[in-house]
Protein backbone atom coordinates (compact mmCIF):
# COMPACT_ATOMS: atom_id res chain seq x y z
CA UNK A 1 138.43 0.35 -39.80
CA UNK A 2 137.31 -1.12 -43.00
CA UNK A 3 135.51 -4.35 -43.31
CA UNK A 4 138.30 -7.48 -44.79
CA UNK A 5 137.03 -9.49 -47.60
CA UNK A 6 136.70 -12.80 -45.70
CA UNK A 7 134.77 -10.89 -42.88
CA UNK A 8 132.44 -9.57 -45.66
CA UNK A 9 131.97 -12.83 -47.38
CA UNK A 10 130.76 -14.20 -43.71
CA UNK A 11 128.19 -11.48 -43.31
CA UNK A 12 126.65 -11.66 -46.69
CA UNK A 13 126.87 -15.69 -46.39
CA UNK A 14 125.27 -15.61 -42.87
CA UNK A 15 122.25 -12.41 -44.38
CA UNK A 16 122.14 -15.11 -47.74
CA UNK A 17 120.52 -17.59 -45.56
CA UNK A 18 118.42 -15.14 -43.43
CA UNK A 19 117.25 -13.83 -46.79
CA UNK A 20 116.13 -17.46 -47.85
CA UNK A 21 114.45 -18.32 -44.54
CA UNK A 22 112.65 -14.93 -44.64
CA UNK A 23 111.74 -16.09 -48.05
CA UNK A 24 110.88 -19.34 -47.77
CA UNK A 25 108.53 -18.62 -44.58
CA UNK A 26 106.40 -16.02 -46.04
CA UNK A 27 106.62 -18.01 -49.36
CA UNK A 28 108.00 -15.07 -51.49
CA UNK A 29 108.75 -15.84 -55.50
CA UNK A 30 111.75 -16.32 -57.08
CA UNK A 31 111.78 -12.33 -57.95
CA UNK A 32 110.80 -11.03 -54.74
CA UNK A 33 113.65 -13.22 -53.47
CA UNK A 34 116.11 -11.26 -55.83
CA UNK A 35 114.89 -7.71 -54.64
CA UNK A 36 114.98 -8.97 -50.83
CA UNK A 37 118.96 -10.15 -52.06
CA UNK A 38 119.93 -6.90 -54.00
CA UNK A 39 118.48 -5.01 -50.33
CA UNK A 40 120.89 -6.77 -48.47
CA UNK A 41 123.78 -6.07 -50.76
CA UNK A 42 123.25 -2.35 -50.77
CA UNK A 43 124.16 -2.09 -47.06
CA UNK A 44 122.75 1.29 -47.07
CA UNK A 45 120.05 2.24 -45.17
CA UNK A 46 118.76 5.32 -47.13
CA UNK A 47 118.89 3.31 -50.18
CA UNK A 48 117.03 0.35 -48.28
CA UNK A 49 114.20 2.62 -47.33
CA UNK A 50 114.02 3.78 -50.96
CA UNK A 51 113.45 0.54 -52.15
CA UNK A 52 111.36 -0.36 -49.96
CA UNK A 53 109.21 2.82 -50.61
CA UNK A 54 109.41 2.17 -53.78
CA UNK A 55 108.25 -1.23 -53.67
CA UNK A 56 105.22 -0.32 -51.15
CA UNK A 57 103.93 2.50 -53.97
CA UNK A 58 104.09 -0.87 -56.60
CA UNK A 59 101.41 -2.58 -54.56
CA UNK A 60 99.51 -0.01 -53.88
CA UNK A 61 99.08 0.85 -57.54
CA UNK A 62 98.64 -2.73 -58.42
CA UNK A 63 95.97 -3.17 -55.49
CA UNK A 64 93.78 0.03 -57.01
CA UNK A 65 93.86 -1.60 -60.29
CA UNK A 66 92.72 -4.81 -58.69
CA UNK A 67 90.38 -3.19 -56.63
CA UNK A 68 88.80 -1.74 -59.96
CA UNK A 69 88.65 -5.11 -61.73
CA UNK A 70 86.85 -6.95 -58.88
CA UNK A 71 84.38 -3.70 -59.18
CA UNK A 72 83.82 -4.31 -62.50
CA UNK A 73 83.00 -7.98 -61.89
CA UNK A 74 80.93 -7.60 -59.15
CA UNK A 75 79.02 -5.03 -61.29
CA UNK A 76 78.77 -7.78 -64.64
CA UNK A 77 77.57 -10.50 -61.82
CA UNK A 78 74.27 -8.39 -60.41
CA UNK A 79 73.93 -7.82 -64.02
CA UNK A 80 74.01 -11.71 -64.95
CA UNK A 81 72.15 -12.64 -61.93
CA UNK A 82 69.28 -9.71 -63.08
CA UNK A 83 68.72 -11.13 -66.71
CA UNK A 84 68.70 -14.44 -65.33
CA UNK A 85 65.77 -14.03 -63.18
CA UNK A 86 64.46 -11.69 -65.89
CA UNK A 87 64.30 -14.62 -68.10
CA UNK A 88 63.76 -17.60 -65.01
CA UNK A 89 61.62 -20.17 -66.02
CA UNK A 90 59.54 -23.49 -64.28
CA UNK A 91 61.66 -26.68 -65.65
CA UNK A 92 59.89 -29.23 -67.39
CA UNK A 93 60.30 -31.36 -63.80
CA UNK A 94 58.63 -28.25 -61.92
CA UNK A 95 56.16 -27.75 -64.12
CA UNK A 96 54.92 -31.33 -64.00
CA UNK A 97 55.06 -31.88 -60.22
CA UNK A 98 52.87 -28.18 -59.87
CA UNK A 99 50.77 -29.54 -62.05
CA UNK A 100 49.72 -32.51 -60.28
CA UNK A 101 49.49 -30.30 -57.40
CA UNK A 102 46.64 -28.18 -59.12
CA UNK A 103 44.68 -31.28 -59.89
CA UNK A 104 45.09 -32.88 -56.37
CA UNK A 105 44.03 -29.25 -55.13
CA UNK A 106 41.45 -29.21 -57.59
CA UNK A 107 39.97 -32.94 -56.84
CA UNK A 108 39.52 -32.22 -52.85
CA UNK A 109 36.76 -30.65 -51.55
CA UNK A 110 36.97 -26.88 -52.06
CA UNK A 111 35.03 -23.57 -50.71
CA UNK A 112 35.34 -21.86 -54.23
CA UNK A 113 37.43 -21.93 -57.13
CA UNK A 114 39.41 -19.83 -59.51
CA UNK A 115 41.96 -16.93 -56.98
CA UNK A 116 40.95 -18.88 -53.93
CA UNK A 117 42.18 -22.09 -55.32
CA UNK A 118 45.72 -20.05 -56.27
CA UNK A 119 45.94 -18.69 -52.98
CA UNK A 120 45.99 -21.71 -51.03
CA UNK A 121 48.77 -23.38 -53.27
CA UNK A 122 50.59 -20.33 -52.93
CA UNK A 123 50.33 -20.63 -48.83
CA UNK A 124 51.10 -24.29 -49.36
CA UNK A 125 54.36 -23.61 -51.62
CA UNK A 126 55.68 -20.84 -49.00
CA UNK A 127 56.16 -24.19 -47.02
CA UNK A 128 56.70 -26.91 -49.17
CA UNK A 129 58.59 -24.87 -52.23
CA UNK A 130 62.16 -26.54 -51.60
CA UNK A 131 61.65 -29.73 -50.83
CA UNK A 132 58.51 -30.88 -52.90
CA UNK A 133 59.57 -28.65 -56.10
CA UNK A 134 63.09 -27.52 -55.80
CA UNK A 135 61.99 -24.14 -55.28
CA UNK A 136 65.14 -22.65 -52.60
CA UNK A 137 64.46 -19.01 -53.28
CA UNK A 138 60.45 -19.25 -54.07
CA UNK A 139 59.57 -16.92 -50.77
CA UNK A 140 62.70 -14.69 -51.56
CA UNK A 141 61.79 -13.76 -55.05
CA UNK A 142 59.22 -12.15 -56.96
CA UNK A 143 60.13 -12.71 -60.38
CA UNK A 144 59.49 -16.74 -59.46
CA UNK A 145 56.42 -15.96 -57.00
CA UNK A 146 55.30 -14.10 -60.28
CA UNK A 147 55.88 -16.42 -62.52
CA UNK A 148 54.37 -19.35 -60.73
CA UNK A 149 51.46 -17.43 -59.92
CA UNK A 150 50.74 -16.97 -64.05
CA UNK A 151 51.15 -20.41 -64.02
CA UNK A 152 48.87 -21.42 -61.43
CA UNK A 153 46.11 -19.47 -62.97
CA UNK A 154 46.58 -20.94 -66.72
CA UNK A 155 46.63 -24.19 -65.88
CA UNK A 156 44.11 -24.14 -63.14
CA UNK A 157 42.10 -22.77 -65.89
CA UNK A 158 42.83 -25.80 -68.32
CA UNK A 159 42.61 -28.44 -65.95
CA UNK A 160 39.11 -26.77 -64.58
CA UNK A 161 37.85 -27.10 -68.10
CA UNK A 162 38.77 -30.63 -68.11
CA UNK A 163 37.37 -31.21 -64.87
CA UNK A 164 33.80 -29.64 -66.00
CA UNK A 165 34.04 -31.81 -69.63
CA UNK A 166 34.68 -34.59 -67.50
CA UNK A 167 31.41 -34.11 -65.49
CA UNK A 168 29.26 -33.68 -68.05
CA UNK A 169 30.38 -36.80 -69.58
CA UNK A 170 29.55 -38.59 -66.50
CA UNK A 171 25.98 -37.29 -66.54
CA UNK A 172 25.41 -37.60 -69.86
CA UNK A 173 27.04 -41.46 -69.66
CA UNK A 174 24.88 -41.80 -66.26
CA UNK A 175 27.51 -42.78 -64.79
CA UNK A 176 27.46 -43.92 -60.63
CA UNK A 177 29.20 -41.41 -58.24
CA UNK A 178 31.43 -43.88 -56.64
CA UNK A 179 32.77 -44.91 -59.85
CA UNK A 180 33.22 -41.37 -61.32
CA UNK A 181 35.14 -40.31 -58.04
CA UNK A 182 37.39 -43.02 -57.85
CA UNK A 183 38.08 -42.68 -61.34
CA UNK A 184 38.73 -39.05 -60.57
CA UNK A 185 41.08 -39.52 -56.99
CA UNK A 186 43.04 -42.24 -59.17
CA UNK A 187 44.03 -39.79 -61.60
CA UNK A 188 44.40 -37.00 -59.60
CA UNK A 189 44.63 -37.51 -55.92
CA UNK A 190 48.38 -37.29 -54.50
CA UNK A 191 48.19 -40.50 -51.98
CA UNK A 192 45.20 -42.26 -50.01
CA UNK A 193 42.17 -39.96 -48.81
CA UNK A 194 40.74 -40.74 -45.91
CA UNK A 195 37.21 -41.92 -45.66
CA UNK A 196 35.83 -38.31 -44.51
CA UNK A 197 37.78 -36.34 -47.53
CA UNK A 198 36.11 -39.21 -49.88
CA UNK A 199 32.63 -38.34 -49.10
CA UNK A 200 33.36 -34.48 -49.36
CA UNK A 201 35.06 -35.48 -52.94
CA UNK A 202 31.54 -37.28 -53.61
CA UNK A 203 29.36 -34.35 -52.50
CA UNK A 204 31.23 -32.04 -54.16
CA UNK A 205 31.25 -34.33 -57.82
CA UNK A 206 27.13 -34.58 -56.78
CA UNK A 207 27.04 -30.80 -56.86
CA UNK A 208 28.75 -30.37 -60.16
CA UNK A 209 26.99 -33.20 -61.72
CA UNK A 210 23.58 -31.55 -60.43
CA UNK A 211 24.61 -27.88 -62.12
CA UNK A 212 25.47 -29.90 -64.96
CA UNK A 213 22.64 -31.45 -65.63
CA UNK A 214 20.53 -27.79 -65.67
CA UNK A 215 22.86 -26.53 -68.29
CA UNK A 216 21.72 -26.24 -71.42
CA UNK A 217 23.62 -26.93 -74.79
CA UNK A 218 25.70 -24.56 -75.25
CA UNK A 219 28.22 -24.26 -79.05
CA UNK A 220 31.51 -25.43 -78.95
CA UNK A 221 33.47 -22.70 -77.18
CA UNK A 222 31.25 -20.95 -75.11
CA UNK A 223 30.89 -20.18 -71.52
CA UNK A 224 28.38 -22.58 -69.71
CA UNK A 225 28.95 -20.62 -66.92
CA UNK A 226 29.34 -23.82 -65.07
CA UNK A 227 31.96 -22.91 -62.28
CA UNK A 228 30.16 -19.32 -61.67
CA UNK A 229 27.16 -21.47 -60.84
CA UNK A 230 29.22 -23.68 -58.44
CA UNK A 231 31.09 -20.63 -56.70
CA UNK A 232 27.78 -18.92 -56.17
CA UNK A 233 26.37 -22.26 -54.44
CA UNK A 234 29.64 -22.89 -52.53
CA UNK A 235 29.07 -19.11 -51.57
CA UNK A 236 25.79 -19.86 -50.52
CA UNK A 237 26.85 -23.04 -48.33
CA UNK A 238 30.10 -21.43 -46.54
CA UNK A 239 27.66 -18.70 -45.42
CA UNK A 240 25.52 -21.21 -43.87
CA UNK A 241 27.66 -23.98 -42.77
CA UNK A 242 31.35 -22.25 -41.96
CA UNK A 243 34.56 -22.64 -43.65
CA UNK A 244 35.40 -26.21 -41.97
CA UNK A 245 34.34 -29.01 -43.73
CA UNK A 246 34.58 -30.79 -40.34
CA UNK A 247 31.48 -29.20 -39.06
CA UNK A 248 28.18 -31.52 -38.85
CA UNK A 249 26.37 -28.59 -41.09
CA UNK A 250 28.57 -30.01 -44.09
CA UNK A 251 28.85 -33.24 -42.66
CA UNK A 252 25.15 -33.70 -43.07
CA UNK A 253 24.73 -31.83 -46.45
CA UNK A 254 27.56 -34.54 -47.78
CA UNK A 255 24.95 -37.04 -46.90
CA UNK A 256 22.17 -35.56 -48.65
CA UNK A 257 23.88 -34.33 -52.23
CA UNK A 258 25.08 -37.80 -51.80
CA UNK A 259 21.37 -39.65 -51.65
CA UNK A 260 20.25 -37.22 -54.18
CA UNK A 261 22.85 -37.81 -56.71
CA UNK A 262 22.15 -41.77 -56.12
CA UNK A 263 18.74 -41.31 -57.04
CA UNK A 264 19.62 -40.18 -60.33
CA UNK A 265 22.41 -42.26 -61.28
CA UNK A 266 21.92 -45.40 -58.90
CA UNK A 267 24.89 -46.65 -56.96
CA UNK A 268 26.73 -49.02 -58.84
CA UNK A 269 29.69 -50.17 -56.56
CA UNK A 270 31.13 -52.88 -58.52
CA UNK A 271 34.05 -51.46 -59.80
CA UNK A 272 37.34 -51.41 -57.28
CA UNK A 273 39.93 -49.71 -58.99
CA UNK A 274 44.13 -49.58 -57.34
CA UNK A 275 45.24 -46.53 -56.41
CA UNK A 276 47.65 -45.13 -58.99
CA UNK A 277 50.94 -45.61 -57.85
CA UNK A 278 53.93 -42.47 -59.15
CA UNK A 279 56.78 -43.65 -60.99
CA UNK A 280 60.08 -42.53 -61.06
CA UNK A 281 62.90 -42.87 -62.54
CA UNK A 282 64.82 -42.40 -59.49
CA UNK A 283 65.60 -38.29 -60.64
CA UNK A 284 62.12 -36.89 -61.22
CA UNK A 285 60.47 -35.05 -58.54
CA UNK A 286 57.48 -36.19 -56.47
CA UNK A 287 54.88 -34.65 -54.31
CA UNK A 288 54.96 -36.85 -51.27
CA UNK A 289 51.60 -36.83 -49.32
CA UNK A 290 53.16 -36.21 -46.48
CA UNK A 291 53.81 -32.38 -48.27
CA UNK A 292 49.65 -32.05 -47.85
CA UNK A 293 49.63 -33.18 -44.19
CA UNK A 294 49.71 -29.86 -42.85
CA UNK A 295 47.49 -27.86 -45.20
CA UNK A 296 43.70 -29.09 -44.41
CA UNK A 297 42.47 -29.79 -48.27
CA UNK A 298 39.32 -28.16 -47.30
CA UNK A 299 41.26 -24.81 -46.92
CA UNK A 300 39.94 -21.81 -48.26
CA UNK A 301 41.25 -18.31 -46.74
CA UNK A 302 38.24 -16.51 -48.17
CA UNK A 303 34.80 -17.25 -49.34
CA UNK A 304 34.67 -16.35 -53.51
CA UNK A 305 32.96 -13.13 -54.51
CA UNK A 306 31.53 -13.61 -58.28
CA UNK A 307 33.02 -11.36 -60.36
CA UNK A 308 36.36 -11.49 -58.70
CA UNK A 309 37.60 -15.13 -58.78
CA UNK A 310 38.93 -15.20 -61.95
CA UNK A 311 35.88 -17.14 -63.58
CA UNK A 312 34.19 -14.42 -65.63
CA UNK A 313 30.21 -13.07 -65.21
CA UNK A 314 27.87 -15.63 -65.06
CA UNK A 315 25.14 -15.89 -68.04
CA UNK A 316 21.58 -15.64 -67.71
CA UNK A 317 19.20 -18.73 -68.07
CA UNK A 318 19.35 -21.88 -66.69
CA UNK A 319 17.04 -24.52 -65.24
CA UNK A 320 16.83 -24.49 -61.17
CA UNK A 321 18.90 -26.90 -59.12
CA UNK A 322 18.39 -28.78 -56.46
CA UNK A 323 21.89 -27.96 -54.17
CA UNK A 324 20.62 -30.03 -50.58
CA UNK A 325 21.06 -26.79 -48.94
């Protein structure tokens, strides 16, 4: 018995509004809407399944081709992310803040300087990378544990020669330890020392300004071998006292390079100078203290050997030195 037109109409009208429901629920477009339409007009099920094969062998080409484009963009992204680490640089922020770093490393009281100066900042960014320098992937990457590290030893180098031009001055100006060192923590120093670090700052100023004063003139440019001759001391005194500063071996050798230095120089204590305080401008980053809690300033993993710190051979000549060992 055939179907009669108005029974057909009802059927189509009542699979018309299945159609849109289907539709609207899985939130098909206006052509997938058609297709699901012409489907239900057909009415025949082998040329339904055709159809429908038809449209499964559509997506499944279209999802290869999509499969190979996300490939391909995937493959230009490791690509990216390699020449921008190839090229990764400090920014002028980071740069400044690891600066003051090396000179508030380089104005405590240290065991050696040159690779063991590098080493400890190194042990001190593994901590304090992100949050003092904006560092997030510093203990994840070589390229910028590589590219610090260059820059850790170039401008520990500069601000080392500073340092040593800076003593010199001082001896030559006769200038009293407590002035030069407060002079010195107010420029450098990243917050308030305490009253132990102080007098290891002074002792360790007293040392330099006693190799100092044995050097002879040397021309513009050459090696004094100045820091050689302060490694091989500090060499000397780790061997003898330990590698904490807290110990009453270098608690009592502070004392004496202390009194010695006085004798030379007197011990004007006039001059009170305020801490420098850091300004910001609210977007610049800061070393807070607090960063240098955990890391003793005195730290020094290993006790320098000369010829492998990074300071170059040590010349020949020289007057003796008194170092209150």
């Amino acid at each position: 018995m055939s179907e009669q037109p108005n029974e057909r109409t009802t059927r189509m009208s009542i699979q018309a509004q299945s159609v849109h429901q289907i539709a609207m629920e899985y939130q098909l477009s206006r052509e997938s809407q058609m297709a699901l339409y012409k489907l239900v007009e057909w009415n025949n099920p082998f040329k339904t399944m055709l159809s429908t094969s038809a449209q499964m062998l559509a997506i499944q080409d279209a999802m290869k081709k999509i499969s190979g484009s996300i490939g391909r963009i995937e493959e230009d992204i490791v690509l990216i992310k390699e020449n921008q680490r190839a090229a990764w640089q400090l920014t002028g922020d980071q740069a400044k803040a690891l600066k003051e770093v090396i000179r508030h490393w380089l104005t405590t009281p240290l065991n050696g300087y040159g690779s063991v100066v590098t080493r400890a900042i190194e042990a001190w960014l593994r901590v304090h990378a992100q949050e003092s320098l904006r560092l997030d992937n510093y203990t994840k990457d070589m390229v910028i544990q590589t590219t610090i590290h260059t820059f850790l030893n170039t401008r520990q180098n500069t601000h080392r020669s500073n340092m040593r031009k800076a003593v010199f001055t001082s001896v030559n100006k006769r200038e009293s330890l407590h002035v030069f060192v407060h002079t010195l923590i107010e420029e450098y120093y990243v917050g308030r020392p305490k009253s132990y670090t102080v007098k290891g700052i002074k002792a360790q100023v007293a040392l330099m300004r006693s190799v100092a004063a044995t050097i002879e003139t040397t021309p513009k440019g050459a090696d004094t071998g100045f820091w050689c001759k302060i490694n091989a001391i500090l060499k000397d005194l780790t061997a003898r006292y330990g590698l904490d500063r807290k110990k009453p071996g270098w608690a009592a050798w502070y004392d004496r390079m202390i009194a010695k230095d006085e004798e030379v120089f007197g011990n004007n204590t006039s001059i009170v100078l305020r801490h420098r305080e850091l300004e910001s401008n609210g977007d610049e980053l800061q070393i807070n203290e607090a960063a240098f809690n955990d890391f003793d300033p005195d730290f020094s993993p290993d006790a320098p050997e000369l010829g492998d710190d990074g300071l170059g051979p040590e010349p020949a000549g020289g007057n003796a030195m008194d170092t209150g060992a």
